[in-house]
PDB file of N, CA and C in Angstrom:
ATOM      1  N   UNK A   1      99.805  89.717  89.258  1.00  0.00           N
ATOM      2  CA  UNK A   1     100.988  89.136  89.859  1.00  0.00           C
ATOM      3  C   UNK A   1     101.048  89.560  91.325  1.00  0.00           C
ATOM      4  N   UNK A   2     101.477  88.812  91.853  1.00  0.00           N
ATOM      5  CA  UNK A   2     101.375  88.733  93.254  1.00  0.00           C
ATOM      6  C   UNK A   2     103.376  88.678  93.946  1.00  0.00           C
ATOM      7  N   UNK A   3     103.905  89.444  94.722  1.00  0.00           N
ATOM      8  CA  UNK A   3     104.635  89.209  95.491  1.00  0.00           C
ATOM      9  C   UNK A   3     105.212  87.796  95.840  1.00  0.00           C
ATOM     10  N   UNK A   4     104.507  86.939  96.138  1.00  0.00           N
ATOM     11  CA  UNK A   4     104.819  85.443  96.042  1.00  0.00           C
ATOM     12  C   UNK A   4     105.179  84.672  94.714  1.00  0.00           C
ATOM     13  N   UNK A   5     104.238  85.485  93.613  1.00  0.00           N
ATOM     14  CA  UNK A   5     104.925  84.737  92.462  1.00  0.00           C
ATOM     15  C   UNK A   5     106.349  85.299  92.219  1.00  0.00           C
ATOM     16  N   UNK A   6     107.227  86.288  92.455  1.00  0.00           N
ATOM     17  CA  UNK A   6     108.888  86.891  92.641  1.00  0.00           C
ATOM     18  C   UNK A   6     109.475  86.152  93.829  1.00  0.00           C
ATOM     19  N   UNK A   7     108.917  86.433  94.874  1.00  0.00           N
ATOM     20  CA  UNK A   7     109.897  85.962  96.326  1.00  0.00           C
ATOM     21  C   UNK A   7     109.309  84.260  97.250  1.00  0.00           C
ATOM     22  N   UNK A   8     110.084  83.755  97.467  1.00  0.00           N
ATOM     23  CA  UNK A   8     109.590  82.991  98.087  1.00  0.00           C
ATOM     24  C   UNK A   8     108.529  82.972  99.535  1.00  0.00           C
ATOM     25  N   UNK A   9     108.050  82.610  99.411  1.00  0.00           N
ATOM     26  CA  UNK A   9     106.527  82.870 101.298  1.00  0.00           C
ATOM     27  C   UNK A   9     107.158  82.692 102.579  1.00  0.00           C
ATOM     28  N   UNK A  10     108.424  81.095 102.106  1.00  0.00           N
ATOM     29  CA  UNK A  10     108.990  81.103 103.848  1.00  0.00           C
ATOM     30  C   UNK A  10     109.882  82.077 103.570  1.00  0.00           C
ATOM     31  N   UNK A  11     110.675  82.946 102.658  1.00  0.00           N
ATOM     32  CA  UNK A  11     111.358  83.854 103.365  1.00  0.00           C
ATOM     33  C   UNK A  11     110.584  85.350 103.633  1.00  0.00           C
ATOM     34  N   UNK A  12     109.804  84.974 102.703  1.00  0.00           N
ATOM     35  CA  UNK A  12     108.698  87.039 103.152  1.00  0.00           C
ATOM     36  C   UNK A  12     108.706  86.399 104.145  1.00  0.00           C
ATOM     37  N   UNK A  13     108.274  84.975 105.127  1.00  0.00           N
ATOM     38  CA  UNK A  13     107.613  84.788 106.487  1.00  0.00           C
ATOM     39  C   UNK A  13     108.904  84.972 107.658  1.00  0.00           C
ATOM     40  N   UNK A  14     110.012  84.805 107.471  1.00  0.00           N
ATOM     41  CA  UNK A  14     111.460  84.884 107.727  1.00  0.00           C
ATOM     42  C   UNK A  14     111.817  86.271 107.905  1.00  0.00           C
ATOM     43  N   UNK A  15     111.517  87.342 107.025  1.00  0.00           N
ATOM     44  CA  UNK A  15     111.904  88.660 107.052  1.00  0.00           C
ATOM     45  C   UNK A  15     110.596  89.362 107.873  1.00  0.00           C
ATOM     46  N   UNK A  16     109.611  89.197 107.875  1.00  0.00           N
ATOM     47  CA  UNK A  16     108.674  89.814 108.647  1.00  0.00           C
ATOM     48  C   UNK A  16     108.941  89.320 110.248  1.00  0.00           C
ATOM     49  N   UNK A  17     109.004  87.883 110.277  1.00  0.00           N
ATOM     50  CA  UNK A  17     109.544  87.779 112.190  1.00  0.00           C
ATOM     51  C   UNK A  17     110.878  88.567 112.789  1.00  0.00           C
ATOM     52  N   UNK A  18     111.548  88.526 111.461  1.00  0.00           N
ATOM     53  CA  UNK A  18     112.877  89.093 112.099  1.00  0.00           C
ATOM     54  C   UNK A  18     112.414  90.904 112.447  1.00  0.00           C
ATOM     55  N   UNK A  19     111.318  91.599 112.218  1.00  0.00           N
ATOM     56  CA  UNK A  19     111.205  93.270 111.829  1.00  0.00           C
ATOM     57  C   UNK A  19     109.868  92.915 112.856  1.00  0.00           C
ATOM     58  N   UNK A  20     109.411  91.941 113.747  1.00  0.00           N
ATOM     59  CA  UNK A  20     108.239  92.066 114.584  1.00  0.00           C
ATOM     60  C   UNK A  20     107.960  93.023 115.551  1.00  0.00           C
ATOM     61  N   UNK A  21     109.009  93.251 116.379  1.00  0.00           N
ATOM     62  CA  UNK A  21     109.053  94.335 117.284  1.00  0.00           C
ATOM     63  C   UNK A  21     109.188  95.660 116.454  1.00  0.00           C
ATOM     64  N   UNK A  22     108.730  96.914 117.412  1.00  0.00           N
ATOM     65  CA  UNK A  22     108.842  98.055 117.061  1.00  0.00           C
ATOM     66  C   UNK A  22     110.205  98.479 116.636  1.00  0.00           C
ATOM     67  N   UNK A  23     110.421  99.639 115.751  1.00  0.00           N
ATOM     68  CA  UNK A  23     111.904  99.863 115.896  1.00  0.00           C
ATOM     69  C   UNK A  23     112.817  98.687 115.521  1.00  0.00           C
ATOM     70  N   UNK A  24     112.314  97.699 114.946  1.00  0.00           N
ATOM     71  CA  UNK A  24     113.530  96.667 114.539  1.00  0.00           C
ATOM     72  C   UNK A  24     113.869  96.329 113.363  1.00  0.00           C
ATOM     73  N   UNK A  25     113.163  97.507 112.217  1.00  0.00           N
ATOM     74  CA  UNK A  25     112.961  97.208 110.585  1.00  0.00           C
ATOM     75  C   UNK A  25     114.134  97.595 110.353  1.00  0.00           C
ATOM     76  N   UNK A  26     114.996  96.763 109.631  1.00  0.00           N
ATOM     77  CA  UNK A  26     116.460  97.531 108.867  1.00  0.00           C
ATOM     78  C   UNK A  26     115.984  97.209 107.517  1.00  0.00           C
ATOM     79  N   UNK A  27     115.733  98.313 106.556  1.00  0.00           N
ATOM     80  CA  UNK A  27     115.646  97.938 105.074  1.00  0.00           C
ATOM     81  C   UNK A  27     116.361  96.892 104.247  1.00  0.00           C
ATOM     82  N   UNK A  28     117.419  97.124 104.195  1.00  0.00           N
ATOM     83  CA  UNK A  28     118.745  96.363 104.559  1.00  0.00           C
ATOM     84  C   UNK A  28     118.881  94.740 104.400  1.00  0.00           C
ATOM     85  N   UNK A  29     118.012  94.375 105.765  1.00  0.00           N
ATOM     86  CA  UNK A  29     118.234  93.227 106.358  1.00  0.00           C
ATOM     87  C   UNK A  29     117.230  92.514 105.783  1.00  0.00           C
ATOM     88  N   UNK A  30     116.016  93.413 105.876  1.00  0.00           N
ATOM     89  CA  UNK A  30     114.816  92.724 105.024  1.00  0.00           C
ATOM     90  C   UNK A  30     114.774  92.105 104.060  1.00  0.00           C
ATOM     91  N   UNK A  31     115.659  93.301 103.007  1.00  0.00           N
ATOM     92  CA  UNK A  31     115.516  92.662 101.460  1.00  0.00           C
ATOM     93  C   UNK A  31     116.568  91.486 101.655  1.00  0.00           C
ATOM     94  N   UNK A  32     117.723  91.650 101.805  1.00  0.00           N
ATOM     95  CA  UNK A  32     118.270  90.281 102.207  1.00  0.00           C
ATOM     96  C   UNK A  32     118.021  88.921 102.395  1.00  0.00           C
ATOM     97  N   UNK A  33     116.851  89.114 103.636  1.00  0.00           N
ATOM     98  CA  UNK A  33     116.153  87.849 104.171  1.00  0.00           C
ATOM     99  C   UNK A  33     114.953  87.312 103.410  1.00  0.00           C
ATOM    100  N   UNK A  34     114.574  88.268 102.812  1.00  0.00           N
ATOM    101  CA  UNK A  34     113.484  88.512 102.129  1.00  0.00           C
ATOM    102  C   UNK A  34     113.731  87.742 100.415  1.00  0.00           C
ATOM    103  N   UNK A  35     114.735  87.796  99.899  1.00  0.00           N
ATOM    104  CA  UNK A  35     115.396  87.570  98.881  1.00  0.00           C
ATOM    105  C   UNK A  35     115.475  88.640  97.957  1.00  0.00           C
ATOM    106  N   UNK A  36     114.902  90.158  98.133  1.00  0.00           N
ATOM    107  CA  UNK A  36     114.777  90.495  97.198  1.00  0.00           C
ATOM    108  C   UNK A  36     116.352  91.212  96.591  1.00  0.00           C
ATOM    109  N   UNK A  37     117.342  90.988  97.179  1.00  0.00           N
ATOM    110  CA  UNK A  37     118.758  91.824  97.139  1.00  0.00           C
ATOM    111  C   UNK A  37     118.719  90.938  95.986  1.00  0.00           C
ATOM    112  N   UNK A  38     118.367  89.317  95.611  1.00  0.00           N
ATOM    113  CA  UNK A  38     119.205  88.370  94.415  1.00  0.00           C
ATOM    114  C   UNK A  38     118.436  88.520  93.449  1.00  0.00           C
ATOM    115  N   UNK A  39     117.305  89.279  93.460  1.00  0.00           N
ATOM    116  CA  UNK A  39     116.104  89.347  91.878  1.00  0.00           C
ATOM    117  C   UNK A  39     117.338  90.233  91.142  1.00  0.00           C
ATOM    118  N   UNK A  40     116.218  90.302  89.563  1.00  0.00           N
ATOM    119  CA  UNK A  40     117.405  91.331  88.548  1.00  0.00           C
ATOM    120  C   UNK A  40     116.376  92.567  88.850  1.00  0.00           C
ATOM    121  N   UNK A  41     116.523  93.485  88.135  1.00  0.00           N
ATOM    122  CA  UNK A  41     116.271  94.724  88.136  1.00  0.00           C
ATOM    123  C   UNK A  41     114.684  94.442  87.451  1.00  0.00           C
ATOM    124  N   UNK A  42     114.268  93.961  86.217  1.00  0.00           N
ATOM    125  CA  UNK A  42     113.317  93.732  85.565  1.00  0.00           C
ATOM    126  C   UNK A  42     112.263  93.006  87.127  1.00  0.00           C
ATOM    127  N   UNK A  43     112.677  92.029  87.926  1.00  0.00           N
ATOM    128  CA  UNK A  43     112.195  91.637  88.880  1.00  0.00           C
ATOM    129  C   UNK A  43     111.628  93.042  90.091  1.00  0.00           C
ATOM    130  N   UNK A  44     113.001  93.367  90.187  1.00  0.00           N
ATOM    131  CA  UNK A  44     112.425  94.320  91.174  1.00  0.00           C
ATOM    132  C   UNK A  44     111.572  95.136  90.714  1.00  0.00           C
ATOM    133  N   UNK A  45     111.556  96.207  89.837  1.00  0.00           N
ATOM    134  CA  UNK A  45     110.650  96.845  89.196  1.00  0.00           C
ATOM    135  C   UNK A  45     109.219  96.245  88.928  1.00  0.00           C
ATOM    136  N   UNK A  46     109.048  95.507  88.994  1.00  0.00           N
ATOM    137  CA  UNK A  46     107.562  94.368  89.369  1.00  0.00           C
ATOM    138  C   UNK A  46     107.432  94.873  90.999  1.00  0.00           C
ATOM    139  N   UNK A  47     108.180  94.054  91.422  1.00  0.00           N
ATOM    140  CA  UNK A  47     108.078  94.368  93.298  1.00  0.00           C
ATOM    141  C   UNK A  47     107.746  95.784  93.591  1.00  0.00           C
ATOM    142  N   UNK A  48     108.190  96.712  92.912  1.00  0.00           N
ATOM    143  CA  UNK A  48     107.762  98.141  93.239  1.00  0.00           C
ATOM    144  C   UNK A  48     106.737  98.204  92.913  1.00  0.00           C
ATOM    145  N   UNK A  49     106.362  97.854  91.666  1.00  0.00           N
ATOM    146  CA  UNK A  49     105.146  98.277  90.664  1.00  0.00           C
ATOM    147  C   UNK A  49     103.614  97.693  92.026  1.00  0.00           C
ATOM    148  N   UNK A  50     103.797  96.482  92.691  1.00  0.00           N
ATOM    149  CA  UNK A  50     103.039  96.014  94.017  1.00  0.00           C
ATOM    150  C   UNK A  50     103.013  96.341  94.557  1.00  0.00           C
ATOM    151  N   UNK A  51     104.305  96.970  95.301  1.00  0.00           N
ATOM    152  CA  UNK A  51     104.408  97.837  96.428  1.00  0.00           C
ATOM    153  C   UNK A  51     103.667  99.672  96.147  1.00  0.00           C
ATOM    154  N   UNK A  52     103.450  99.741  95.108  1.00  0.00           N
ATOM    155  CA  UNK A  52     103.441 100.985  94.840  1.00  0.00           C
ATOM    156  C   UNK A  52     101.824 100.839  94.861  1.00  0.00           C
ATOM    157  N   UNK A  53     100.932 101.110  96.154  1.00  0.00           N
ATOM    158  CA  UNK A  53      99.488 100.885  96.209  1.00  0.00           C
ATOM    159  C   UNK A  53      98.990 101.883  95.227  1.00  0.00           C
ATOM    160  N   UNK A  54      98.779 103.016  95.259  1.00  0.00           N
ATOM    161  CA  UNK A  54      97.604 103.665  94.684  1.00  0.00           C
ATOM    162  C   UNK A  54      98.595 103.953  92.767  1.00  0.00           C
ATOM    163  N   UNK A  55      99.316 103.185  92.278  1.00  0.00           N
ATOM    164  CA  UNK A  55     100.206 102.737  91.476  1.00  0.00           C
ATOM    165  C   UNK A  55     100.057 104.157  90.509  1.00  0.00           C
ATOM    166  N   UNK A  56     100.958 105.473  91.845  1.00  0.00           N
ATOM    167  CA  UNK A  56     101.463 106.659  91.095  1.00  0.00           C
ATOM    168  C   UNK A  56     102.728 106.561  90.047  1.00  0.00           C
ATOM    169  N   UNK A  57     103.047 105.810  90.608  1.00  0.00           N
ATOM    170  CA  UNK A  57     104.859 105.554  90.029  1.00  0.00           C
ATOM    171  C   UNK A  57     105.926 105.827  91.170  1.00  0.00           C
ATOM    172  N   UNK A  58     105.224 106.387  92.353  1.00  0.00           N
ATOM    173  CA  UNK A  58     106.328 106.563  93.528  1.00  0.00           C
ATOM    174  C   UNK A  58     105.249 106.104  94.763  1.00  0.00           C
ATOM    175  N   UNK A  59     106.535 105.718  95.590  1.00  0.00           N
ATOM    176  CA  UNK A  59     106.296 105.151  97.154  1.00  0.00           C
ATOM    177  C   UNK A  59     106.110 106.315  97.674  1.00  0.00           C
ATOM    178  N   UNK A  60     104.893 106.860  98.092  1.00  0.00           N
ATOM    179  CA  UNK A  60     105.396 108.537  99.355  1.00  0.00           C
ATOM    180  C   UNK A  60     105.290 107.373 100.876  1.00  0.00           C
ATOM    181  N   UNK A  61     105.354 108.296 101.625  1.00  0.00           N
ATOM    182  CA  UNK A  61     105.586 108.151 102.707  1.00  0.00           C
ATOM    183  C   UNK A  61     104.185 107.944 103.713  1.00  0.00           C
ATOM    184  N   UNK A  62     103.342 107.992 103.276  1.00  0.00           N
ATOM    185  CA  UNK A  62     101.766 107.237 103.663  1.00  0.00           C
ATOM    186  C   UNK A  62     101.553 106.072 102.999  1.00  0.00           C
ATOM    187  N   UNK A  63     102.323 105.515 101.931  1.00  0.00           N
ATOM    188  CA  UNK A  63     102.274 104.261 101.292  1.00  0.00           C
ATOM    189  C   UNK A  63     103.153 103.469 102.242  1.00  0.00           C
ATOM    190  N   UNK A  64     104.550 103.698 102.455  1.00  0.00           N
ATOM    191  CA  UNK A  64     105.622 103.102 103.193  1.00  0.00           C
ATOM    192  C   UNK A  64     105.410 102.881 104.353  1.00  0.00           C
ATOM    193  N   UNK A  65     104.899 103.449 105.238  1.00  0.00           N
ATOM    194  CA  UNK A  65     104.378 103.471 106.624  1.00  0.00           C
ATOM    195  C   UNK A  65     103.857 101.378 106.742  1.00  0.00           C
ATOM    196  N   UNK A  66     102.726 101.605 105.612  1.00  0.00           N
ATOM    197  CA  UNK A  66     102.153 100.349 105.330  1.00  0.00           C
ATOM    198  C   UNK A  66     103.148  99.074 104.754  1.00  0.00           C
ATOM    199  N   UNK A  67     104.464  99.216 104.567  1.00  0.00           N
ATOM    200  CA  UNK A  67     105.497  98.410 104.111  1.00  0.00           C
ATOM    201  C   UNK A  67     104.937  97.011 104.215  1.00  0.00           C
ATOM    202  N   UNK A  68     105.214  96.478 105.566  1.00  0.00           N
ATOM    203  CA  UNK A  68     105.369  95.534 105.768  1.00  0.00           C
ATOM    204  C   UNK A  68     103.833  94.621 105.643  1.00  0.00           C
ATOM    205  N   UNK A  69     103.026  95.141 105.250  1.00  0.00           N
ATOM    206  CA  UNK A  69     101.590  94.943 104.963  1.00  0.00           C
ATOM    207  C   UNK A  69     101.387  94.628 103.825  1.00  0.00           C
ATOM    208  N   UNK A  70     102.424  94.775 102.745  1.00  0.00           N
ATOM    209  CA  UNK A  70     101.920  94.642 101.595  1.00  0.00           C
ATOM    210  C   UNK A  70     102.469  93.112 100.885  1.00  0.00           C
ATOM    211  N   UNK A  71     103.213  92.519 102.356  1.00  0.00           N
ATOM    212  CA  UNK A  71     104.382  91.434 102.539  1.00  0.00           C
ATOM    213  C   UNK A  71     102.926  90.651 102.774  1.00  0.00           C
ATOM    214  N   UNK A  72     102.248  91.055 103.750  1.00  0.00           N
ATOM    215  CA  UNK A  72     100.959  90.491 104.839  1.00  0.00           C
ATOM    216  C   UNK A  72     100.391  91.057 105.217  1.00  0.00           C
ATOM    217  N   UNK A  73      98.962  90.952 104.985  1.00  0.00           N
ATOM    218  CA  UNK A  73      97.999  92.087 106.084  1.00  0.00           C
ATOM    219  C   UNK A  73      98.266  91.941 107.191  1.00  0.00           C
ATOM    220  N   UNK A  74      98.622  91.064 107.970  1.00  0.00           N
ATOM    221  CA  UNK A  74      98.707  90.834 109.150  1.00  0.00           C
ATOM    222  C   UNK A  74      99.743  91.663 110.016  1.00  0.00           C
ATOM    223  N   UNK A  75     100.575  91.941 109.352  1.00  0.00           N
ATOM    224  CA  UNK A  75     102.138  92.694 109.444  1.00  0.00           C
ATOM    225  C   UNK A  75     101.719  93.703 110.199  1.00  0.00           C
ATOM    226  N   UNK A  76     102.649  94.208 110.786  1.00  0.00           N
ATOM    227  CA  UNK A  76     102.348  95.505 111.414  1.00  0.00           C
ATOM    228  C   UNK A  76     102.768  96.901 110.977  1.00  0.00           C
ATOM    229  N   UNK A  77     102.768  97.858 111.113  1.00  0.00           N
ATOM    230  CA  UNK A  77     102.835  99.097 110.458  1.00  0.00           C
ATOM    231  C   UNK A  77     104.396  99.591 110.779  1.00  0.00           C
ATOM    232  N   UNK A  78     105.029  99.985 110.087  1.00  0.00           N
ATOM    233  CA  UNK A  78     106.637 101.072 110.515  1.00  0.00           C
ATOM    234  C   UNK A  78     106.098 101.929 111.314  1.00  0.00           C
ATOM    235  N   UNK A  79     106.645 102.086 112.378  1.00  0.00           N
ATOM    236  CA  UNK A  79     106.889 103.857 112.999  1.00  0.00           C
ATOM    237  C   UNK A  79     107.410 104.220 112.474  1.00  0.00           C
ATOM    238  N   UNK A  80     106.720 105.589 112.747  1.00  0.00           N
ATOM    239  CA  UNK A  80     106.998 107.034 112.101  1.00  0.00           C
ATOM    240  C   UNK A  80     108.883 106.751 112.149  1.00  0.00           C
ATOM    241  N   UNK A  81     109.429 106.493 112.298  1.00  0.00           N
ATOM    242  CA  UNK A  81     111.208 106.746 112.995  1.00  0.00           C
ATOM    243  C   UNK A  81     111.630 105.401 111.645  1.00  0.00           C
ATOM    244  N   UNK A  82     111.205 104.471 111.852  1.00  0.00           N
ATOM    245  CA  UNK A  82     111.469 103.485 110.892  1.00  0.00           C
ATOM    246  C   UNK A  82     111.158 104.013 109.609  1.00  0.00           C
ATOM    247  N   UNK A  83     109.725 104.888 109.225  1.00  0.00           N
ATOM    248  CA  UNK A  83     109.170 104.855 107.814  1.00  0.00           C
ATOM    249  C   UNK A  83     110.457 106.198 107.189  1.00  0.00           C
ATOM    250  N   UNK A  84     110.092 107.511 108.352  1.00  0.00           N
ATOM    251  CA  UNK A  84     111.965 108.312 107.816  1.00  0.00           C
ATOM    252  C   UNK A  84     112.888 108.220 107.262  1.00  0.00           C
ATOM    253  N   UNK A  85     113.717 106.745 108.565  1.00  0.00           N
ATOM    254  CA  UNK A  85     114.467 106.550 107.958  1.00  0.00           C
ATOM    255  C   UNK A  85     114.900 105.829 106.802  1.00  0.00           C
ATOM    256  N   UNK A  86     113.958 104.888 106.203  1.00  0.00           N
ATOM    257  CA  UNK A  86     113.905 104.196 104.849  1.00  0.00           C
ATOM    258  C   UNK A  86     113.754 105.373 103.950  1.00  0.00           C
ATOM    259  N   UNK A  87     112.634 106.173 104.207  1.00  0.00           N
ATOM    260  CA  UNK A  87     112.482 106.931 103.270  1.00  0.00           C
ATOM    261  C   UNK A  87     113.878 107.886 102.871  1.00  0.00           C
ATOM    262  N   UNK A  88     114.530 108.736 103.862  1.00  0.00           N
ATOM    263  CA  UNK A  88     115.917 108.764 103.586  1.00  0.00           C
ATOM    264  C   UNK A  88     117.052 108.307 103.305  1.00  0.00           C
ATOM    265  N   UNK A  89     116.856 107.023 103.071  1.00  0.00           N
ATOM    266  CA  UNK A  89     117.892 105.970 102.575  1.00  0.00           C
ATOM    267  C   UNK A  89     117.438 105.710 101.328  1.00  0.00           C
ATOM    268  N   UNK A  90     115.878 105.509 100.531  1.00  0.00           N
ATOM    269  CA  UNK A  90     115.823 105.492  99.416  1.00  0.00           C
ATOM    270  C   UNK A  90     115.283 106.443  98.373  1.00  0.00           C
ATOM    271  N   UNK A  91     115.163 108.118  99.057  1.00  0.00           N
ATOM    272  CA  UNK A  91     114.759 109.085  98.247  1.00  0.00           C
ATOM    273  C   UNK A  91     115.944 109.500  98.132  1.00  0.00           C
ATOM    274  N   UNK A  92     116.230 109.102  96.610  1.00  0.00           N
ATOM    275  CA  UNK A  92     117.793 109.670  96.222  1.00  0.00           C
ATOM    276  C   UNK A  92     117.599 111.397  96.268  1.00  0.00           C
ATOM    277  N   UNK A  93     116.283 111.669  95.313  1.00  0.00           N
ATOM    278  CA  UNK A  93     116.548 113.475  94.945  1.00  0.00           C
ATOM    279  C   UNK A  93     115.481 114.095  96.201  1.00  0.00           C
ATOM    280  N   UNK A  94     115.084 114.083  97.504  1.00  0.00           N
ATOM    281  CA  UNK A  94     114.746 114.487  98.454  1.00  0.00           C
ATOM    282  C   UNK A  94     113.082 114.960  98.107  1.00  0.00           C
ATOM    283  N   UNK A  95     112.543 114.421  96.921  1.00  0.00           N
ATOM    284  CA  UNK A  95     111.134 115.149  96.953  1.00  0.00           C
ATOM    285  C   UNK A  95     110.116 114.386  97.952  1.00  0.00           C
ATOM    286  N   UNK A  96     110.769 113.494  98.787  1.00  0.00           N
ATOM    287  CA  UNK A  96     109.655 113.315 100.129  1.00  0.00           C
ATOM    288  C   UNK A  96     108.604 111.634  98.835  1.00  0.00           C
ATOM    289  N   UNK A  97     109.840 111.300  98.148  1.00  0.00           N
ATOM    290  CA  UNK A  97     108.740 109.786  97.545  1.00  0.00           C
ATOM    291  C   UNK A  97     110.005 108.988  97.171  1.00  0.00           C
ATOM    292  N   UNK A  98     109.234 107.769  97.120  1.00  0.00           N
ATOM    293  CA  UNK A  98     110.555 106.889  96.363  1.00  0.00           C
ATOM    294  C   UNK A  98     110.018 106.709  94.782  1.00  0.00           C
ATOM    295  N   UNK A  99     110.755 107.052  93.324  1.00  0.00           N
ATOM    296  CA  UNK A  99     110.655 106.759  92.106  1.00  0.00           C
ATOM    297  C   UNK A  99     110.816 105.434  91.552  1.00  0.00           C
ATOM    298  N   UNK A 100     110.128 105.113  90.566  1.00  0.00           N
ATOM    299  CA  UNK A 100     109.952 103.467  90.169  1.00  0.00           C
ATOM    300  C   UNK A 100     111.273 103.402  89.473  1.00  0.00           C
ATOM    301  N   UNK A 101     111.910 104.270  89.250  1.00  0.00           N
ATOM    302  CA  UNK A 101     113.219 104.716  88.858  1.00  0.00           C
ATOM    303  C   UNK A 101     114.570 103.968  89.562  1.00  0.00           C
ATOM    304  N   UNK A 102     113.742 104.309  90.728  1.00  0.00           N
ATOM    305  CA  UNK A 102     114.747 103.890  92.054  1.00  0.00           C
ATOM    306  C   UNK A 102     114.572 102.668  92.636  1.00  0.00           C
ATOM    307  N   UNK A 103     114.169 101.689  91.774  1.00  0.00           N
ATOM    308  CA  UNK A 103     114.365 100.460  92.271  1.00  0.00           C
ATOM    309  C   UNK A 103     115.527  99.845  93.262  1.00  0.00           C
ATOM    310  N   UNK A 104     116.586 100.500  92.675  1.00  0.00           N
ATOM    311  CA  UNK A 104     118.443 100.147  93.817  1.00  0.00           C
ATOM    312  C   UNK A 104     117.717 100.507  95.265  1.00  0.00           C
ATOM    313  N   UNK A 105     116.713 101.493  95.419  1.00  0.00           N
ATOM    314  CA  UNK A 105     116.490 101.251  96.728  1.00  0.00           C
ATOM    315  C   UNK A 105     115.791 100.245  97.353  1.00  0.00           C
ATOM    316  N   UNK A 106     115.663  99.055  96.605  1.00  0.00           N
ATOM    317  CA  UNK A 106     114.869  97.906  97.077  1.00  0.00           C
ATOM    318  C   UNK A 106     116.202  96.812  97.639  1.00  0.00           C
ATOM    319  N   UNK A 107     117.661  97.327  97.398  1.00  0.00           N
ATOM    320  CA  UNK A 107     118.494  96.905  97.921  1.00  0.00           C
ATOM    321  C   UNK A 107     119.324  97.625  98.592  1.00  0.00           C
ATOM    322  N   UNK A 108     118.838  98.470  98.855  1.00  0.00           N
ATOM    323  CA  UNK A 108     119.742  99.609  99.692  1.00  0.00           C
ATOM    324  C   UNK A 108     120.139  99.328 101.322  1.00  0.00           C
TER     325      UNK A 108
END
């Protein structure tokens, strides 16, 4: 399963122009534009399970960096300042990863 078979392509293509420049990723805004705020939970938990490259069961923070890459290779990478602050917005218990647990942070 592929990302495209959950979200639609023109809006992953919609949420990646809007996060083009440096410094302009709002987690937030993404999933929003992105559609993923309207999936159910069973949905999102797929979306993680993709997002989750070397498929530990958690996002660390050398996976996330690569975010927007996993939307498109083409995408460009988070700064360090962007990948932080997601990561502190969706590591509820502070161990430095996001849990497949923690899907709510795919709408956070």
């Amino acid at each position: 399963m592929s990302l495209t078979d959950i979200l639609c392509p023109s809006d992953i293509a919609a949420a990646l122009r809007d996060c083009q420049a440096p410094d302009s990723f709002s987690p937030k805004k993404f999933f929003q534009i992105s559609g993923m705020s309207k999936k159910s939970s069973s949905q999102l938990k797929e979306i993680f399970r993709i997002l989750d490259n070397d498929q530990s069961g958690f996002i660390e923070e050398d996976e996330l960096k690569y975010f927007l890459q996993r939307f498109e290779c083409g995408a460009r990478v988070l700064t360090t300042s962007e990948t932080k602050t997601f990561l502190a917005a969706a590591d509820h218990d502070g161990d430095g990863k996001i849990g497949a647990e923690g899907t709510d942070c795919l709408n956070c």
